[in-house]
C-alpha atoms as a PDB file:
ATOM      1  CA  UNK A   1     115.163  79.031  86.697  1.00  0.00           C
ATOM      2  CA  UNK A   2     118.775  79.499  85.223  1.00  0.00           C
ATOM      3  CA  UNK A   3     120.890  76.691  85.788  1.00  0.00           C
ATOM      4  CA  UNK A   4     125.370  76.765  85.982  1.00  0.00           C
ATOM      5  CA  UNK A   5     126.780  75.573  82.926  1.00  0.00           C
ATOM      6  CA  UNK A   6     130.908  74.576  82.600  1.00  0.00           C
ATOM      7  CA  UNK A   7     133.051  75.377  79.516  1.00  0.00           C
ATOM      8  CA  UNK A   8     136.143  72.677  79.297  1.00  0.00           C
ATOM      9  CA  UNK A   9     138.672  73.538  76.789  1.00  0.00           C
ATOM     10  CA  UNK A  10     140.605  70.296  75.524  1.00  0.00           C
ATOM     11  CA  UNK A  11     143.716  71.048  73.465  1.00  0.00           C
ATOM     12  CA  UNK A  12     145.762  67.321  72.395  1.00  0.00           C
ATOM     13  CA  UNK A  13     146.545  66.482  75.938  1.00  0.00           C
ATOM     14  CA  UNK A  14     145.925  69.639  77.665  1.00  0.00           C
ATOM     15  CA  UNK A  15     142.545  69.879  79.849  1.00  0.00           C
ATOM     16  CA  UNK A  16     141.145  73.265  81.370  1.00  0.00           C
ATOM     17  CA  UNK A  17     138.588  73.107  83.563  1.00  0.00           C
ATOM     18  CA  UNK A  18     135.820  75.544  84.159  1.00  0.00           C
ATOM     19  CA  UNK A  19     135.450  75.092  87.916  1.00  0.00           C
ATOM     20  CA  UNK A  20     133.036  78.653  88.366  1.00  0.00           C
ATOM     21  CA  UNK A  21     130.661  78.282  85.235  1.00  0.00           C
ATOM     22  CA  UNK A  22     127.770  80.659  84.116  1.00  0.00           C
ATOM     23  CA  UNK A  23     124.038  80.254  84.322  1.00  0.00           C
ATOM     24  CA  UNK A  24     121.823  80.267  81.535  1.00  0.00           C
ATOM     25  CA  UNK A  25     118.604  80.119  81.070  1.00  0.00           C
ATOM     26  CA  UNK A  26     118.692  77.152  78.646  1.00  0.00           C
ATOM     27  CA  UNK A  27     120.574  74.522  77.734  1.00  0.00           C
ATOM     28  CA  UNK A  28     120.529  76.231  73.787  1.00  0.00           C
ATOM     29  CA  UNK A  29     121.780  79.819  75.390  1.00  0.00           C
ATOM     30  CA  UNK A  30     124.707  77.654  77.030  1.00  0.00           C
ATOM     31  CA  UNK A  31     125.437  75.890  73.681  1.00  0.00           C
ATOM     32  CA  UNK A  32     125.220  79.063  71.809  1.00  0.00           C
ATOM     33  CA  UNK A  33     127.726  80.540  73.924  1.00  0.00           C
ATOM     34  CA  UNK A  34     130.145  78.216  73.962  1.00  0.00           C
ATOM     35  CA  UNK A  35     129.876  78.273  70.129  1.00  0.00           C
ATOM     36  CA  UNK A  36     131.051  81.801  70.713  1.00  0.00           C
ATOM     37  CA  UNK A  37     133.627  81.414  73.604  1.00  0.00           C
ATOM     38  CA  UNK A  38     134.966  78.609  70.958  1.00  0.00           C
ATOM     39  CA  UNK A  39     134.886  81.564  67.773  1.00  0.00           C
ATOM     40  CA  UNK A  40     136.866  84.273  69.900  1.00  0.00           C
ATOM     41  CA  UNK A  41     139.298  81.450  71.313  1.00  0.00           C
ATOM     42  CA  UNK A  42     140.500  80.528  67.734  1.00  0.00           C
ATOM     43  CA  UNK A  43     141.593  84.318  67.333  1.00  0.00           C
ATOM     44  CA  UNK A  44     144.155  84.446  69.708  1.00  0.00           C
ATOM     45  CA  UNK A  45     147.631  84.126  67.861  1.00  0.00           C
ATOM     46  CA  UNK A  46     148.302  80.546  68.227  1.00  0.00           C
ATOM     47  CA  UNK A  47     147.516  76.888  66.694  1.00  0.00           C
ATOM     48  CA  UNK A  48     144.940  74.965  67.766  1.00  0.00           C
ATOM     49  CA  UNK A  49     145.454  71.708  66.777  1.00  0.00           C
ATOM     50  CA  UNK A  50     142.564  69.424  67.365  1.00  0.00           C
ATOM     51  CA  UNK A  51     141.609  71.549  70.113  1.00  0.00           C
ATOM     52  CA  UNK A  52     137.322  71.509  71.476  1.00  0.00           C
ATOM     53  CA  UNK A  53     135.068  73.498  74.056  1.00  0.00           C
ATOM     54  CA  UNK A  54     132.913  71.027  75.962  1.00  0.00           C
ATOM     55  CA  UNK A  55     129.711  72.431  77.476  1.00  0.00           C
ATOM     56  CA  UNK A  56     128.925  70.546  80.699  1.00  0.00           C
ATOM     57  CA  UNK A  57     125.486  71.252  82.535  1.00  0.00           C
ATOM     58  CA  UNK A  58     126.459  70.671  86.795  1.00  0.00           C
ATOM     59  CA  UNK A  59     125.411  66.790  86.569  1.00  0.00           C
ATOM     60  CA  UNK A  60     128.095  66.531  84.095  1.00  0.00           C
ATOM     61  CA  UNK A  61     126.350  65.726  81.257  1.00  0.00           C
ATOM     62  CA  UNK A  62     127.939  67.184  77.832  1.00  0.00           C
ATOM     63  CA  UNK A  63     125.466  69.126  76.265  1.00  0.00           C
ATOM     64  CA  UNK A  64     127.237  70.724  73.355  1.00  0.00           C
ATOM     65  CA  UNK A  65     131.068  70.428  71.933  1.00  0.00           C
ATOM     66  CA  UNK A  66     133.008  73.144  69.830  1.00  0.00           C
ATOM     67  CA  UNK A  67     135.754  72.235  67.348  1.00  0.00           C
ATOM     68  CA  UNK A  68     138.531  75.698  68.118  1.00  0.00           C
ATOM     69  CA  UNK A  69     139.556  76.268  64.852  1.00  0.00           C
ATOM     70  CA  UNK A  70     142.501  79.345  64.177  1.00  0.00           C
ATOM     71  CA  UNK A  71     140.517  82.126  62.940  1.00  0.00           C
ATOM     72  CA  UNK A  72     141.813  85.093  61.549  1.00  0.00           C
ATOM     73  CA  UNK A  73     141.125  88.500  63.936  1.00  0.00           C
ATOM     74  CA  UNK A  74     139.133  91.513  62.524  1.00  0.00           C
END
């Protein structure tokens, strides 16, 4: 049974909440997708400085955090 999964972004002292989520299978799909969400988030054309992708399963519980790094586009 798939289960809702948040993505967070935390950037020094800014906080975006996922409020809708997506469901996933697993908790490793979730993870593995944030990993990505995290990947094509460093390409946009600014600094991240210290910036992170929390993955949050709906109890709350962190189940995975990605460092957003700059990342040059394709």
């Amino acid at each position: 049974m798939p289960r809702r999964y948040f993505f967070h972004i935390r950037d020094s002292n800014f906080v975006s909440v996922d409020d809708e989520g997506m469901e996933f299978a697993t908790p490793r799909e979730a993870a593995a997708y944030g990993a990505r969400i995290a990947l094509e988030i460093g390409t946009d054309d600014r600094d991240y400085d210290d910036a992170e992708l929390s993955v949050v399963d709906a109890r709350g519980h962190e189940i995975a955090r990605h460092r957003i790094q700059r990342q040059m586009p394709h």
